[in-house]
PDB file of N, CA and C in Angstrom:
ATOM      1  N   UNK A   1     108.092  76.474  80.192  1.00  0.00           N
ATOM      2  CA  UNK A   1     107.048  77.383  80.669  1.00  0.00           C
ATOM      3  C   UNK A   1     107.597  78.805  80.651  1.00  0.00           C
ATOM      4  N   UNK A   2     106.655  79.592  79.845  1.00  0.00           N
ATOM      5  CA  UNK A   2     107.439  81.050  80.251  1.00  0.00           C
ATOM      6  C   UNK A   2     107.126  81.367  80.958  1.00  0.00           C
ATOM      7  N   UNK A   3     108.064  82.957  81.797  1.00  0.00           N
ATOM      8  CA  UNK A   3     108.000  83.425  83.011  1.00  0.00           C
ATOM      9  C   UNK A   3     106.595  83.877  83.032  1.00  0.00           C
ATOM     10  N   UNK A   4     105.804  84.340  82.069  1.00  0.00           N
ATOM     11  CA  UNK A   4     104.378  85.182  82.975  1.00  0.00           C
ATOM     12  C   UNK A   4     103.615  83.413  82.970  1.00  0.00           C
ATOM     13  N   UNK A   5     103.736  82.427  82.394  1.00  0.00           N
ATOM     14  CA  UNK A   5     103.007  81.243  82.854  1.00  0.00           C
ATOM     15  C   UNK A   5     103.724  80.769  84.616  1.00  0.00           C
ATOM     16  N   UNK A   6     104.645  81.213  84.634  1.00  0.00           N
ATOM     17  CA  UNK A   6     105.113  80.611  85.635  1.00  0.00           C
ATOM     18  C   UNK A   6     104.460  81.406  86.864  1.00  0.00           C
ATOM     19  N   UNK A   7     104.568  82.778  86.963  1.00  0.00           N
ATOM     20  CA  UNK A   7     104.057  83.754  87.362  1.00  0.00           C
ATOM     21  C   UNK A   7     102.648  83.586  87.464  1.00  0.00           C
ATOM     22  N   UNK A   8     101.902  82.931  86.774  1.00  0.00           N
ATOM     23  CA  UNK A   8     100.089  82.926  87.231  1.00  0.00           C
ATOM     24  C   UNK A   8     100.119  81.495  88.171  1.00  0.00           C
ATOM     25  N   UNK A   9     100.771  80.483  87.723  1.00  0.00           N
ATOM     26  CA  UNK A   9     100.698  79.365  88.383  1.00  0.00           C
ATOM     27  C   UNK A   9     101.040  79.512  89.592  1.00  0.00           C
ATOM     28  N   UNK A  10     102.123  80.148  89.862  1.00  0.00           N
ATOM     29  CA  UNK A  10     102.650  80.598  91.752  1.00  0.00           C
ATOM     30  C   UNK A  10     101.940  81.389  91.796  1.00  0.00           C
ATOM     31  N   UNK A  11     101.271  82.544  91.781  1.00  0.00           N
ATOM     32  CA  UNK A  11     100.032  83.424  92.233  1.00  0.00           C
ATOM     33  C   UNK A  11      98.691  82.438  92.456  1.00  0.00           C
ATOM     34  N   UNK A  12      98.463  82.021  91.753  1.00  0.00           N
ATOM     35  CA  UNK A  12      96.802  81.146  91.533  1.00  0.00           C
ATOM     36  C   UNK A  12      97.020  80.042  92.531  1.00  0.00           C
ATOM     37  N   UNK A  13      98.485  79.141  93.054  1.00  0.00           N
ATOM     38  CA  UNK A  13      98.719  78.209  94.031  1.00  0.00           C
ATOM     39  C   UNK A  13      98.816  79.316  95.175  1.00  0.00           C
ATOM     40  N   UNK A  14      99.385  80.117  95.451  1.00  0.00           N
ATOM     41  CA  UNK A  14      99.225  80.558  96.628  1.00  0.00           C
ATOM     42  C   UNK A  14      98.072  81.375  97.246  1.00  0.00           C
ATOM     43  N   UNK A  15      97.858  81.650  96.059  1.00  0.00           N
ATOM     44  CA  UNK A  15      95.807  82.349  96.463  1.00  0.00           C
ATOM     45  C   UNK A  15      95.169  81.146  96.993  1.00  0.00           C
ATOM     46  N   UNK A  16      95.388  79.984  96.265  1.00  0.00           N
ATOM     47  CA  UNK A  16      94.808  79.052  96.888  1.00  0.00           C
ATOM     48  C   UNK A  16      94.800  78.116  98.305  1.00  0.00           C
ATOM     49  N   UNK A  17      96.010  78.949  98.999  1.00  0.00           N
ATOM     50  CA  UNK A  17      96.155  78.272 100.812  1.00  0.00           C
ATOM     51  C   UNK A  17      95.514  79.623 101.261  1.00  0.00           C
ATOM     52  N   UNK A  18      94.609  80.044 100.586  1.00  0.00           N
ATOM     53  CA  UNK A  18      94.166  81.091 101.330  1.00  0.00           C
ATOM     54  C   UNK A  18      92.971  80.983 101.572  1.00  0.00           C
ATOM     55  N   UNK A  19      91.886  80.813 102.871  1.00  0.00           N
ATOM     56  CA  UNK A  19      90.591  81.189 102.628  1.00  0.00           C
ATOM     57  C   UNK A  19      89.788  82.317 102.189  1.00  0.00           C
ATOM     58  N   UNK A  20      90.478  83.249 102.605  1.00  0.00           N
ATOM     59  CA  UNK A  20      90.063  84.924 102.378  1.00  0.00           C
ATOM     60  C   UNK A  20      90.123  84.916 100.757  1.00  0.00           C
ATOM     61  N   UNK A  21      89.232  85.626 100.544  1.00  0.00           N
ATOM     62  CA  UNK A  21      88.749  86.378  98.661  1.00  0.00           C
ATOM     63  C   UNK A  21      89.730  87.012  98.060  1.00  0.00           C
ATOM     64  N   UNK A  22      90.542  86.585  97.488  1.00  0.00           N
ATOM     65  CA  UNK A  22      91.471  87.730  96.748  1.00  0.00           C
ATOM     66  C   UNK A  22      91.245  87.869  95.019  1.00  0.00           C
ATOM     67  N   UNK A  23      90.824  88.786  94.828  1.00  0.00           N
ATOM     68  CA  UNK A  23      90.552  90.034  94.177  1.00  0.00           C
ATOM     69  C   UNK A  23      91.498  90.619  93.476  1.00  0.00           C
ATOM     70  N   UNK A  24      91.944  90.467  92.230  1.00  0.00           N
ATOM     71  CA  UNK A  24      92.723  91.892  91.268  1.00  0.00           C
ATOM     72  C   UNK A  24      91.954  92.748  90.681  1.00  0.00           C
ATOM     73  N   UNK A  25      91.649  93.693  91.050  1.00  0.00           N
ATOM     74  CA  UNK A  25      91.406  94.985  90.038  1.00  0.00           C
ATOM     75  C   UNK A  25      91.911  95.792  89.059  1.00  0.00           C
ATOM     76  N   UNK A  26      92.026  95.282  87.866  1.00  0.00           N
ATOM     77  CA  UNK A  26      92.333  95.987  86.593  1.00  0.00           C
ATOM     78  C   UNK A  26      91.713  96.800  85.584  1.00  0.00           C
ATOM     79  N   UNK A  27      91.940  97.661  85.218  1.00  0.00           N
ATOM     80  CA  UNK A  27      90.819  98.826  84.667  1.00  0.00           C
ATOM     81  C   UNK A  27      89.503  98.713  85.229  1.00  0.00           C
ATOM     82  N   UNK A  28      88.649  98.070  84.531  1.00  0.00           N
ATOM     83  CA  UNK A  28      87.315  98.233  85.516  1.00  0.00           C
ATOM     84  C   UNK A  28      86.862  96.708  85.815  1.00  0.00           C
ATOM     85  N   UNK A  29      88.034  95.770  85.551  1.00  0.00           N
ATOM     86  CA  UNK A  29      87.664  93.864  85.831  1.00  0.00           C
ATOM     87  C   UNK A  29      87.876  94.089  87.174  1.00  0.00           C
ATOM     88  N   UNK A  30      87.158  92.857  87.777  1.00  0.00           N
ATOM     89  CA  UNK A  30      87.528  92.147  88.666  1.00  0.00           C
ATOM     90  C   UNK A  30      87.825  90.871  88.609  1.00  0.00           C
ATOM     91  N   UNK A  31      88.988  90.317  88.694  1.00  0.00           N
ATOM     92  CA  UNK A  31      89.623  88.758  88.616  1.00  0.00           C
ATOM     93  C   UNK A  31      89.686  88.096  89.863  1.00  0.00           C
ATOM     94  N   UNK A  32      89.109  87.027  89.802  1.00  0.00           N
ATOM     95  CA  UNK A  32      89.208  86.229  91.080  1.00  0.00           C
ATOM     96  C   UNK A  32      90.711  85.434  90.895  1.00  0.00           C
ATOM     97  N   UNK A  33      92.268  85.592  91.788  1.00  0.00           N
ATOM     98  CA  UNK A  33      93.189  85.584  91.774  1.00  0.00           C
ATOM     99  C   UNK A  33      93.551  83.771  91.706  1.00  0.00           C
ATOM    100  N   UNK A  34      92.414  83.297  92.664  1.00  0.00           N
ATOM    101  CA  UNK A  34      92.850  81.824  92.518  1.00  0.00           C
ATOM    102  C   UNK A  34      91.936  81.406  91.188  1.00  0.00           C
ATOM    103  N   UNK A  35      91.972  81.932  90.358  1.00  0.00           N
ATOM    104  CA  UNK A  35      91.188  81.289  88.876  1.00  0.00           C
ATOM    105  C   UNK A  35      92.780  81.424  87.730  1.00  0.00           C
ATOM    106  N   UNK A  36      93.534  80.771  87.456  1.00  0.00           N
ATOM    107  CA  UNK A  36      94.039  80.440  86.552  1.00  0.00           C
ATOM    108  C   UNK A  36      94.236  81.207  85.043  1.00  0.00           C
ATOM    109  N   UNK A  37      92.951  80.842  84.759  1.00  0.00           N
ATOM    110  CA  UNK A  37      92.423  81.594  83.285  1.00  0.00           C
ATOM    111  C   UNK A  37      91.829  82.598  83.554  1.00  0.00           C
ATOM    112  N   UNK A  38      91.363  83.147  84.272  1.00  0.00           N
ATOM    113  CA  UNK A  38      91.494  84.799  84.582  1.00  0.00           C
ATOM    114  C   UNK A  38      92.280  85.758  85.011  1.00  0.00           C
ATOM    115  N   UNK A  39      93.676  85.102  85.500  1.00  0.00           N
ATOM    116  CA  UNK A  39      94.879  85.734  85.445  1.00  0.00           C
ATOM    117  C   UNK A  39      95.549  85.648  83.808  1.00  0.00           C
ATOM    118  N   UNK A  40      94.991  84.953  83.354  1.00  0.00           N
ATOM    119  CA  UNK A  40      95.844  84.555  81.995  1.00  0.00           C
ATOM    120  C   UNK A  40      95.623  85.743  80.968  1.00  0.00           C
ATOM    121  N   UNK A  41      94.380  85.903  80.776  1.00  0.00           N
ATOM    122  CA  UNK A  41      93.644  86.946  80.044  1.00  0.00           C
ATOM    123  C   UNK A  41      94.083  88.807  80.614  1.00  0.00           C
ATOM    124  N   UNK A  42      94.420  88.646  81.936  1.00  0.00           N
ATOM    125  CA  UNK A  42      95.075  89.794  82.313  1.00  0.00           C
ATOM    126  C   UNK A  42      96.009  90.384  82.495  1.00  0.00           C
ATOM    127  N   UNK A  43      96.933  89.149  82.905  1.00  0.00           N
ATOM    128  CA  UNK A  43      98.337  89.586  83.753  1.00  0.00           C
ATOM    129  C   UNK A  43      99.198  90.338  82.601  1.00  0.00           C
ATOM    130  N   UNK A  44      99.334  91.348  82.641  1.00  0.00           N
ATOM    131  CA  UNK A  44     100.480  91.911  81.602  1.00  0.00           C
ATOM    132  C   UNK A  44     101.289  92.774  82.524  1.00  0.00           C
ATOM    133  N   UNK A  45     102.394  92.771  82.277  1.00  0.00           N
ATOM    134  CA  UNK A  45     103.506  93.213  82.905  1.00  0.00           C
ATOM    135  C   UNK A  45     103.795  94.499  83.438  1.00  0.00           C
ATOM    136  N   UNK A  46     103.310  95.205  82.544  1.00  0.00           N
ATOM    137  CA  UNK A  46     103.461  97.125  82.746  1.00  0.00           C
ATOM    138  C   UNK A  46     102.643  97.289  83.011  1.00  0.00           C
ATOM    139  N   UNK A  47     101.656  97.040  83.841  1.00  0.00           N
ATOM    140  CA  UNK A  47     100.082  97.069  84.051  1.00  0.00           C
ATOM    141  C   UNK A  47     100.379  97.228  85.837  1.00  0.00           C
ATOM    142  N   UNK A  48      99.389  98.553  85.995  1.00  0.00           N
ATOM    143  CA  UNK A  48      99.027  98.604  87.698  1.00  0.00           C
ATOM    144  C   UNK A  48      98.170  97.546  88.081  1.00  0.00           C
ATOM    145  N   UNK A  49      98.041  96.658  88.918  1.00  0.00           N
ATOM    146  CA  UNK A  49      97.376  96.284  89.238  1.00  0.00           C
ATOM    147  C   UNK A  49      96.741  96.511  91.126  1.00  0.00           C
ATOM    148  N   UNK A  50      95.437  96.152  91.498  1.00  0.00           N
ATOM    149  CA  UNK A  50      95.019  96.136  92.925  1.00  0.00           C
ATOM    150  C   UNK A  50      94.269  95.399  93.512  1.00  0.00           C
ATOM    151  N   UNK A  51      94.984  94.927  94.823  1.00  0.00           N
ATOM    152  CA  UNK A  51      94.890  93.513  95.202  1.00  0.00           C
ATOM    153  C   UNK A  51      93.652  94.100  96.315  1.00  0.00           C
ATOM    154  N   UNK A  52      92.578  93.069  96.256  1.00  0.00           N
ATOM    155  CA  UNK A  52      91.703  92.895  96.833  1.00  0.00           C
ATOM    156  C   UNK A  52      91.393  91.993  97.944  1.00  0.00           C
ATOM    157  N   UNK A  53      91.694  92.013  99.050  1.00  0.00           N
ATOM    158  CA  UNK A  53      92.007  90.711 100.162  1.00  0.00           C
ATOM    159  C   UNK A  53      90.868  90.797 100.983  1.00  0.00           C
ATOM    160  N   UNK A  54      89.651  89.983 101.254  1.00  0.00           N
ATOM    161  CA  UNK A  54      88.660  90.029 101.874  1.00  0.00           C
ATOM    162  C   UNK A  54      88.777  88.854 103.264  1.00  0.00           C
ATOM    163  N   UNK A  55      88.645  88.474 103.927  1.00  0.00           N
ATOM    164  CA  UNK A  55      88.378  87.297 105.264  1.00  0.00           C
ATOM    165  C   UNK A  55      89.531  87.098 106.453  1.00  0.00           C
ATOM    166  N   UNK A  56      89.231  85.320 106.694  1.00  0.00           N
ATOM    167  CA  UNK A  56      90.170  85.992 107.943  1.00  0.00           C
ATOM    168  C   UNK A  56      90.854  85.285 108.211  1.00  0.00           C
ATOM    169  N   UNK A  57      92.063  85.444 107.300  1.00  0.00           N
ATOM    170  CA  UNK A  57      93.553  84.928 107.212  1.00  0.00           C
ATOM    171  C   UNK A  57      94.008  86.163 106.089  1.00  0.00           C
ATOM    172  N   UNK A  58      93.450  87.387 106.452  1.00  0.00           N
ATOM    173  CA  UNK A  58      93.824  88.351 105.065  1.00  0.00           C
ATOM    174  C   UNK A  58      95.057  89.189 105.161  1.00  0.00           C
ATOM    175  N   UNK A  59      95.309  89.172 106.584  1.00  0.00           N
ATOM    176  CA  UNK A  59      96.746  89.954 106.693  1.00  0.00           C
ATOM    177  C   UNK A  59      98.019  88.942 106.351  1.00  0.00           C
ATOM    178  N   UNK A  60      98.078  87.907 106.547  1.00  0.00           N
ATOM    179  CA  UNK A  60      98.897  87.080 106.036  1.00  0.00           C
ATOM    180  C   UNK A  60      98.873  86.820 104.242  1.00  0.00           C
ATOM    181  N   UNK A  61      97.438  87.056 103.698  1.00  0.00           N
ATOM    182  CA  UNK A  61      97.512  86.850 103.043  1.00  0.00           C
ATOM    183  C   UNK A  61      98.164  87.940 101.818  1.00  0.00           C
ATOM    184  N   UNK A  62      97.394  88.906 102.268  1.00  0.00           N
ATOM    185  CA  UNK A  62      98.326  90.281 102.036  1.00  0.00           C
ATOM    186  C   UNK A  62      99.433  90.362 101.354  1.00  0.00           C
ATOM    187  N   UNK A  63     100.142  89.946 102.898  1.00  0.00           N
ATOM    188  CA  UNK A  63     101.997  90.066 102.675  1.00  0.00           C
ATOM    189  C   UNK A  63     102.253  88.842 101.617  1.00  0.00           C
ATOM    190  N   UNK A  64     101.718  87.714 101.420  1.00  0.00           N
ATOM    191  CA  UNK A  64     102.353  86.525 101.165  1.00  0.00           C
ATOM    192  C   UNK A  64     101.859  87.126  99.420  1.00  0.00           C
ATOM    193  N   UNK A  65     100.873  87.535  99.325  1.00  0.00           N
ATOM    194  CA  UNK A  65     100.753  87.748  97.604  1.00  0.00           C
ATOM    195  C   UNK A  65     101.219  89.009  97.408  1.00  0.00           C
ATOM    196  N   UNK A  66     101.442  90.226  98.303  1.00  0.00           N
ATOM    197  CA  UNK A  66     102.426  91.333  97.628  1.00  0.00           C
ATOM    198  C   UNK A  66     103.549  90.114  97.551  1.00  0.00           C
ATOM    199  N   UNK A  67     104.573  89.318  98.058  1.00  0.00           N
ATOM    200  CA  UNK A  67     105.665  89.111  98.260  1.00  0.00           C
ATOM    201  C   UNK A  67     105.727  88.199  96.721  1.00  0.00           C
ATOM    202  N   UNK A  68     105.041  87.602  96.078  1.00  0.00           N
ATOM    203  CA  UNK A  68     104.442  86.738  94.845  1.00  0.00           C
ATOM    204  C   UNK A  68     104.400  87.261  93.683  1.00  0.00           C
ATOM    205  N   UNK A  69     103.625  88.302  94.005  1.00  0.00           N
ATOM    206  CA  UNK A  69     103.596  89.248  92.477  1.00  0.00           C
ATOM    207  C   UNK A  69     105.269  90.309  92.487  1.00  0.00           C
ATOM    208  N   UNK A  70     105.431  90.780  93.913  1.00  0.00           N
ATOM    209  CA  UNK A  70     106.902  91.279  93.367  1.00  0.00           C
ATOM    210  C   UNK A  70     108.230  90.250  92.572  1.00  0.00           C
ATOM    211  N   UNK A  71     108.344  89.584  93.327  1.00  0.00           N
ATOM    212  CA  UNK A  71     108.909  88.014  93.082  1.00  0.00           C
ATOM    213  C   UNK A  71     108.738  88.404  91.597  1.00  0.00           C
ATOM    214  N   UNK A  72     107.515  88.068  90.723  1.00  0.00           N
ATOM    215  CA  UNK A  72     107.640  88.766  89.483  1.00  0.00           C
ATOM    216  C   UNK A  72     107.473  89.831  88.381  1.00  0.00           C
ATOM    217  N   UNK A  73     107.910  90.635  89.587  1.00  0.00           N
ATOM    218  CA  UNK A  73     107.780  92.130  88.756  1.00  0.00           C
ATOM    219  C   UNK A  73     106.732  92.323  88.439  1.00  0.00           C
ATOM    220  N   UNK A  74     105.480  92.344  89.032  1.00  0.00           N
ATOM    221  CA  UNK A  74     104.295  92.544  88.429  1.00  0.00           C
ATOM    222  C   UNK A  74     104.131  93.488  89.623  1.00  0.00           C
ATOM    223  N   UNK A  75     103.448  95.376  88.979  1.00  0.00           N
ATOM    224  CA  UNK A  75     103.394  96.264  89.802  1.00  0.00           C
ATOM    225  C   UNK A  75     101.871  95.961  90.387  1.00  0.00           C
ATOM    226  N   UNK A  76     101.996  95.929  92.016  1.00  0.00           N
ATOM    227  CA  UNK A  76     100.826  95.859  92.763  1.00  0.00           C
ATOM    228  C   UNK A  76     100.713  96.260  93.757  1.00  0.00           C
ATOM    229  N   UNK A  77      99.325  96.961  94.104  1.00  0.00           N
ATOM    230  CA  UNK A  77      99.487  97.741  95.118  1.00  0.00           C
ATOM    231  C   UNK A  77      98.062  97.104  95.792  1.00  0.00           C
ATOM    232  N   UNK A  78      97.971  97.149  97.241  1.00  0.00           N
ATOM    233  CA  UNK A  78      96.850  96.458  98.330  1.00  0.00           C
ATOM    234  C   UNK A  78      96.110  97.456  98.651  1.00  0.00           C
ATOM    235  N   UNK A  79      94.529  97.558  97.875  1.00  0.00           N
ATOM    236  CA  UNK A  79      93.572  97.803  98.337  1.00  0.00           C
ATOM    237  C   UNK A  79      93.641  98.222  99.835  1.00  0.00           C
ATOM    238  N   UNK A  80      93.191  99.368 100.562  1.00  0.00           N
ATOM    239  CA  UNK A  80      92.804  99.267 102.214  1.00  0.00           C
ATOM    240  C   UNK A  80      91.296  99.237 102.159  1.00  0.00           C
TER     241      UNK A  80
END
């Protein structure tokens, strides 16, 4: 598995202990984070990305997917 496959699979599993909406915003997409194949089509490496965290487990969820995407170098920054 290469690293950016490895990299959507631990993002898309841990979006998924989440109830709250999480959201990437890339140029003008919106990706729903626990979808698999919509990280696939996006995730590129040198790319800003912005995390979208909606409900209510979202501050945990927050920290736990900044801590995911740094893990692999993927630049992201949290929506307020």
């Amino acid at each position: 598995m290469s690293d950016k496959n490895a990299a959507i699979v631990e993002i898309s599993q841990t979006a998924n202990r989440f109830t709250s909406s999480i959201v990437l915003k890339f140029e003008n997409k919106y990706i729903d984070v626990k979808s698999i194949l919509g990280l696939f089509t996006t995730l590129i490496n040198s790319s800003q990305y912005e995390l979208h965290v909606h409900g209510p487990d979202e501050m945990l969820a927050k920290e736990t997917m900044l801590a995911v995407f740094e893990k692999h170098n993927l630049n992201i920054k949290i929506a307020e």
